[in-house]
N, C-alpha and C. Protein backbone atom coordinates (compact mmCIF):
# COMPACT_ATOMS: atom_id res chain seq x y z
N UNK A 1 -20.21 -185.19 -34.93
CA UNK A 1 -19.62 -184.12 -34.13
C UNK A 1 -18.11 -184.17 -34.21
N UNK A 2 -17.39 -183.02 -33.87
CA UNK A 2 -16.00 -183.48 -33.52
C UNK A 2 -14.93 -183.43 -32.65
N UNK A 3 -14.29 -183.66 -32.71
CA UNK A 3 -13.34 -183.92 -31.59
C UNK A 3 -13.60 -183.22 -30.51
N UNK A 4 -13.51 -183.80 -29.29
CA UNK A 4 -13.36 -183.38 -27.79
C UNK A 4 -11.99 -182.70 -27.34
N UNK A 5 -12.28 -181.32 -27.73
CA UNK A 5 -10.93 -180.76 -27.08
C UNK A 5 -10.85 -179.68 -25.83
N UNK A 6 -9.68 -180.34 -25.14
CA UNK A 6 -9.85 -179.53 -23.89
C UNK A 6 -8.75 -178.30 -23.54
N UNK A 7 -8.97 -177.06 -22.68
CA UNK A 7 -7.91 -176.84 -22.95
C UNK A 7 -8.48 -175.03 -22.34
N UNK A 8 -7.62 -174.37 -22.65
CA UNK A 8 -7.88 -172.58 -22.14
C UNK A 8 -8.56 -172.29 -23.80
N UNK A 9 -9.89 -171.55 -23.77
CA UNK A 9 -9.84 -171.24 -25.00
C UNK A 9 -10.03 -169.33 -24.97
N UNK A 10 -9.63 -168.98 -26.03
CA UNK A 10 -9.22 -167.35 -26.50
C UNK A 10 -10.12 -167.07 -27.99
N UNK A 11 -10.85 -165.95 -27.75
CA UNK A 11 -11.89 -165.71 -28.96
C UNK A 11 -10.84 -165.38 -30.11
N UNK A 12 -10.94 -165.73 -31.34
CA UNK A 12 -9.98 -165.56 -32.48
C UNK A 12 -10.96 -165.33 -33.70
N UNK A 13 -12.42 -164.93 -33.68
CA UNK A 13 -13.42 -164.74 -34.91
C UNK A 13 -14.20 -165.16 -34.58
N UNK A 14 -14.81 -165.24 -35.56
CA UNK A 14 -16.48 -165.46 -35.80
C UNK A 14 -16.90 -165.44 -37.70
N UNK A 15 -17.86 -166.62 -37.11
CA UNK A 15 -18.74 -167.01 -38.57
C UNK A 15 -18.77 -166.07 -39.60
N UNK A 16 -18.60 -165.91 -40.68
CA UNK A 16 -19.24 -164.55 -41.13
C UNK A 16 -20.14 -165.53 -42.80
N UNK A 17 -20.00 -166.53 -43.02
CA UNK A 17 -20.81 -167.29 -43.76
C UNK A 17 -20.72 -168.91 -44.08
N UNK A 18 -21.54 -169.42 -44.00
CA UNK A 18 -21.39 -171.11 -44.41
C UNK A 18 -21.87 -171.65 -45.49
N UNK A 19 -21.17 -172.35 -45.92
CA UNK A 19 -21.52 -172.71 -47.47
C UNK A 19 -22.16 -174.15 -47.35
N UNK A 20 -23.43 -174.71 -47.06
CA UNK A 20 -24.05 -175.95 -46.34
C UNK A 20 -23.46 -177.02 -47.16
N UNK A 21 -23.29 -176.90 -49.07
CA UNK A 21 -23.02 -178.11 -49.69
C UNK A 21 -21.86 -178.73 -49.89
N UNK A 22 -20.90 -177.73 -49.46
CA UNK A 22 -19.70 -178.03 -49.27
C UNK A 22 -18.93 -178.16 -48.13
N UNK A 23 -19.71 -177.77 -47.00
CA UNK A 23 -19.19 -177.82 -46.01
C UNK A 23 -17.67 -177.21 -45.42
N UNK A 24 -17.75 -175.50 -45.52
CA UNK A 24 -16.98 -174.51 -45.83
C UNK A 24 -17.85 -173.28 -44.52
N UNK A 25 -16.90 -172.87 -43.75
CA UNK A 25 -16.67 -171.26 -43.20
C UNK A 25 -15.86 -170.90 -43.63
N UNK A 26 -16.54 -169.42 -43.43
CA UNK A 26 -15.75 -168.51 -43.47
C UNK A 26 -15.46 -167.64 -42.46
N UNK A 27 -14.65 -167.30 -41.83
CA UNK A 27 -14.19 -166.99 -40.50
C UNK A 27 -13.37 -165.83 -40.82
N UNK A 28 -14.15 -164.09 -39.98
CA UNK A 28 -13.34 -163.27 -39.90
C UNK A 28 -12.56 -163.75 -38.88
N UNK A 29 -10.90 -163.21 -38.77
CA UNK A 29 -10.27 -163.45 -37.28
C UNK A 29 -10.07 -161.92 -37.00
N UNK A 30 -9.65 -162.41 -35.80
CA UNK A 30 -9.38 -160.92 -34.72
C UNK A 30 -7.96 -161.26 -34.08
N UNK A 31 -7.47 -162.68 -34.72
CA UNK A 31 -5.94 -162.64 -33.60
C UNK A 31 -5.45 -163.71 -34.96
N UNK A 32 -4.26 -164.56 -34.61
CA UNK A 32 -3.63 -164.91 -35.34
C UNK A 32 -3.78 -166.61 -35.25
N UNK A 33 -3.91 -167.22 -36.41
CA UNK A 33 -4.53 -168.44 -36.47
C UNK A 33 -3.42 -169.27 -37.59
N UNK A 34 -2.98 -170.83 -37.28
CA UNK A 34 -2.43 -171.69 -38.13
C UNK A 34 -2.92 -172.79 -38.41
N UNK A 35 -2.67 -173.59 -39.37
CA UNK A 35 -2.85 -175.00 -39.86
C UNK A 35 -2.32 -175.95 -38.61
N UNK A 36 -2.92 -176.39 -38.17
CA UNK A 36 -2.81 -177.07 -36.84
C UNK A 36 -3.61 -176.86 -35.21
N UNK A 37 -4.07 -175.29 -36.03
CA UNK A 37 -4.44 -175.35 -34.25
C UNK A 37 -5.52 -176.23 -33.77
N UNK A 38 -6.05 -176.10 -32.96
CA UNK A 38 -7.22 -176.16 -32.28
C UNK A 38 -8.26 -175.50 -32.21
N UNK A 39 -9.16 -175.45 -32.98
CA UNK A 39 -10.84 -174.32 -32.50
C UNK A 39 -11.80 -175.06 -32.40
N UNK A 40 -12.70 -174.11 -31.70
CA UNK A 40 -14.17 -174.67 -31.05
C UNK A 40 -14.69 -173.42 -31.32
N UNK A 41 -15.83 -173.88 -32.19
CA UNK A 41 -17.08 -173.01 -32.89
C UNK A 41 -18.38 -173.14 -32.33
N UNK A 42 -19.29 -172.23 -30.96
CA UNK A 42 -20.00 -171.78 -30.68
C UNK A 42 -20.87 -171.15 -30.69
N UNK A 43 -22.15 -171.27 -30.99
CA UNK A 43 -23.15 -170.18 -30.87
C UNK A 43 -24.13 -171.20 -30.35
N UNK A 44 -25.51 -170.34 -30.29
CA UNK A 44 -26.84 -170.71 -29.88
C UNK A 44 -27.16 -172.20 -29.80
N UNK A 45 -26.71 -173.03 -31.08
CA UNK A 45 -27.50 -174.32 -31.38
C UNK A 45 -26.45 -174.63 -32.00
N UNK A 46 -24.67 -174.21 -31.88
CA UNK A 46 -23.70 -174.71 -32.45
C UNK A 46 -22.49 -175.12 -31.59
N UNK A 47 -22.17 -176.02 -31.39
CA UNK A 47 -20.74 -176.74 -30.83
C UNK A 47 -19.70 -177.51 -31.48
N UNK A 48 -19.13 -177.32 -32.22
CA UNK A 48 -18.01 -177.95 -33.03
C UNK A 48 -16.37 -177.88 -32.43
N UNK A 49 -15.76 -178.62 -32.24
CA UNK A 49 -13.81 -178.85 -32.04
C UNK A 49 -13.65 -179.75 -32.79
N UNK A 50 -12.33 -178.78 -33.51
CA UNK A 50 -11.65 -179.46 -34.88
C UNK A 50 -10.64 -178.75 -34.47
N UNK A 51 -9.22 -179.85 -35.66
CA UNK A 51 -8.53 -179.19 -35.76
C UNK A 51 -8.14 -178.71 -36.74
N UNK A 52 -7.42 -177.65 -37.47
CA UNK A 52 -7.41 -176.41 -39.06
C UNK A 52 -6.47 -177.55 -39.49
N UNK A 53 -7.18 -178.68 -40.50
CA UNK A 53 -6.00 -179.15 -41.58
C UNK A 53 -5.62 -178.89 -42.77
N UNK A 54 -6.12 -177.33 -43.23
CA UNK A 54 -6.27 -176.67 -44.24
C UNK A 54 -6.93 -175.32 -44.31
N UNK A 55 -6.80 -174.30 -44.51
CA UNK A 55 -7.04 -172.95 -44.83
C UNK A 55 -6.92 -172.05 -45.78
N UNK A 56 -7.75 -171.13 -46.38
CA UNK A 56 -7.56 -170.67 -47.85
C UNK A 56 -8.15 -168.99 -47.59
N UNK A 57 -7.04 -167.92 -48.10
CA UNK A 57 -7.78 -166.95 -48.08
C UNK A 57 -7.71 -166.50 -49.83
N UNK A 58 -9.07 -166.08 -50.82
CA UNK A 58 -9.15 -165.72 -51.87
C UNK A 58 -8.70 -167.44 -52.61
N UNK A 59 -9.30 -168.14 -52.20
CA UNK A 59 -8.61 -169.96 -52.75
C UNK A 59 -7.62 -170.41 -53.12
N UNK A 60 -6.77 -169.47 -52.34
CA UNK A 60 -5.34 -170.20 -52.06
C UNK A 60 -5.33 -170.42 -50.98
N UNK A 61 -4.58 -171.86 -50.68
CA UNK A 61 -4.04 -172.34 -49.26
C UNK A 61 -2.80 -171.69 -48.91
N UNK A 62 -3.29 -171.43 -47.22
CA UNK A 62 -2.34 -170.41 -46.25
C UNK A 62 -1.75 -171.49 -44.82
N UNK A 63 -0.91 -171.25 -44.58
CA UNK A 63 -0.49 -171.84 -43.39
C UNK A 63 -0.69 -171.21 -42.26
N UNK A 64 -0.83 -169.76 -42.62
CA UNK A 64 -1.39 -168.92 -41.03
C UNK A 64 -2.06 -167.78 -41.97
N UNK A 65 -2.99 -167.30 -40.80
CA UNK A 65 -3.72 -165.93 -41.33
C UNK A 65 -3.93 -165.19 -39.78
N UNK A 66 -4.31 -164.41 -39.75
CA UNK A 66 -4.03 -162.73 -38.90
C UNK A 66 -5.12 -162.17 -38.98
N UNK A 67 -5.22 -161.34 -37.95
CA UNK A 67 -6.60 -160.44 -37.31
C UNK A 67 -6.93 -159.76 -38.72
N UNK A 68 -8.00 -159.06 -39.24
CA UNK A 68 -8.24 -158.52 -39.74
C UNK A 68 -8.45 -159.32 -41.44
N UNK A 69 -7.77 -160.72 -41.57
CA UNK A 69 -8.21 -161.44 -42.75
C UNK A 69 -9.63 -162.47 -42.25
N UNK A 70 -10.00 -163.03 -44.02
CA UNK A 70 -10.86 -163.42 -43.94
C UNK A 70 -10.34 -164.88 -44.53
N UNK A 71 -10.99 -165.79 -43.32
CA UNK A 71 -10.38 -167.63 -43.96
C UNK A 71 -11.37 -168.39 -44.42
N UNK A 72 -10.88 -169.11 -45.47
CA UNK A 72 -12.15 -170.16 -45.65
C UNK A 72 -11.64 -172.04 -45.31
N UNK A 73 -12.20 -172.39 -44.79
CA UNK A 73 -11.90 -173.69 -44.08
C UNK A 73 -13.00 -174.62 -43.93
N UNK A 74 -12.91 -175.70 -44.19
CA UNK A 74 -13.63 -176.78 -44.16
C UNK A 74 -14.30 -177.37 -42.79
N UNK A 75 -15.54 -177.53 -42.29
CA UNK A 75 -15.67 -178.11 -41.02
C UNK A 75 -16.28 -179.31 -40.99
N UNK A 76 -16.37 -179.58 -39.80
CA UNK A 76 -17.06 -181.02 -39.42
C UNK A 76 -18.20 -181.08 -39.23
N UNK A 77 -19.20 -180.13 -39.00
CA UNK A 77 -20.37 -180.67 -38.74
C UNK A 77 -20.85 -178.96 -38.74
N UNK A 78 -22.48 -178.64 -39.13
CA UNK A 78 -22.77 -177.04 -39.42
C UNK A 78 -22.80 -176.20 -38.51
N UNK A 79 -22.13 -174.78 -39.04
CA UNK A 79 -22.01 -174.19 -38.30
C UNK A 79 -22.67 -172.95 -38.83
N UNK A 80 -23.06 -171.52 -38.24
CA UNK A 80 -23.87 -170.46 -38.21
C UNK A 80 -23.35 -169.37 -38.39
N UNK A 81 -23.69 -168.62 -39.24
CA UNK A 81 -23.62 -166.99 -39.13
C UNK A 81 -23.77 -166.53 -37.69
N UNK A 82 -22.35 -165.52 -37.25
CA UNK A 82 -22.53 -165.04 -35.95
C UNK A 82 -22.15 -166.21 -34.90
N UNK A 83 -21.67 -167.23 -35.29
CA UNK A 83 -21.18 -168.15 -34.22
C UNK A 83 -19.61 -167.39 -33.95
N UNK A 84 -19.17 -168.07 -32.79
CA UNK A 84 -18.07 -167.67 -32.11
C UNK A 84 -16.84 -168.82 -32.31
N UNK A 85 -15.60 -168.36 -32.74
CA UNK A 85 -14.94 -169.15 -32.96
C UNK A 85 -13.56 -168.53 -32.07
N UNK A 86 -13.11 -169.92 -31.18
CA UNK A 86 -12.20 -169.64 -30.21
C UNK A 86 -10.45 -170.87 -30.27
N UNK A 87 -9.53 -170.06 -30.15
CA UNK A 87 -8.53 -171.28 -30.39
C UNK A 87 -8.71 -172.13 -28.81
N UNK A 88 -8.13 -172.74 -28.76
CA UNK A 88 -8.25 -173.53 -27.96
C UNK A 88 -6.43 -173.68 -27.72
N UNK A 89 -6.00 -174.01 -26.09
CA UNK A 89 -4.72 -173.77 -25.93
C UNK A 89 -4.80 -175.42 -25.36
């Protein structure tokens, strides 16, 4: 599992695919997201907090990405189509 993070959290995307062998989302956002933050990935049978030590949109690495792009990022443990992904303050 990962990290225990506490804190105000704010919806910033959602799942839109997981790649199981590599251990890769892909996360539409709806607000503005950096290399460093804090998120916690939610749904039904999913709970994950990490923090973004890397991000790629089209497989280049980005330091921030914005509502309306699509990120691909590495996680800690699986996560779901349609899960909820929130920054964490």
């Amino acid at each position: 599992m990962g990290v225990l993070i506490m804190g105000e959290k704010k919806p910033i995307g959602a799942i839109t695919h997981y790649f199981t062998k590599i251990g890769v989302a892909v996360i539409e956002l709806s607000g503005k997201l950096s290399v460093g933050d804090s998120i916690s990935i939610e749904g039904a049978t999913t709970d994950v907090s990490q923090k973004i030590g890397s991000m790629q949109i089209d497989h280049k690495p980005v330091k921030t990405a914005g509502k309306g792009q699509s990120i691909g990022m590495k996680v800690v443990d699986r996560v779901r189509e349609g899960d909820d992904v929130f920054l964490v303050k």
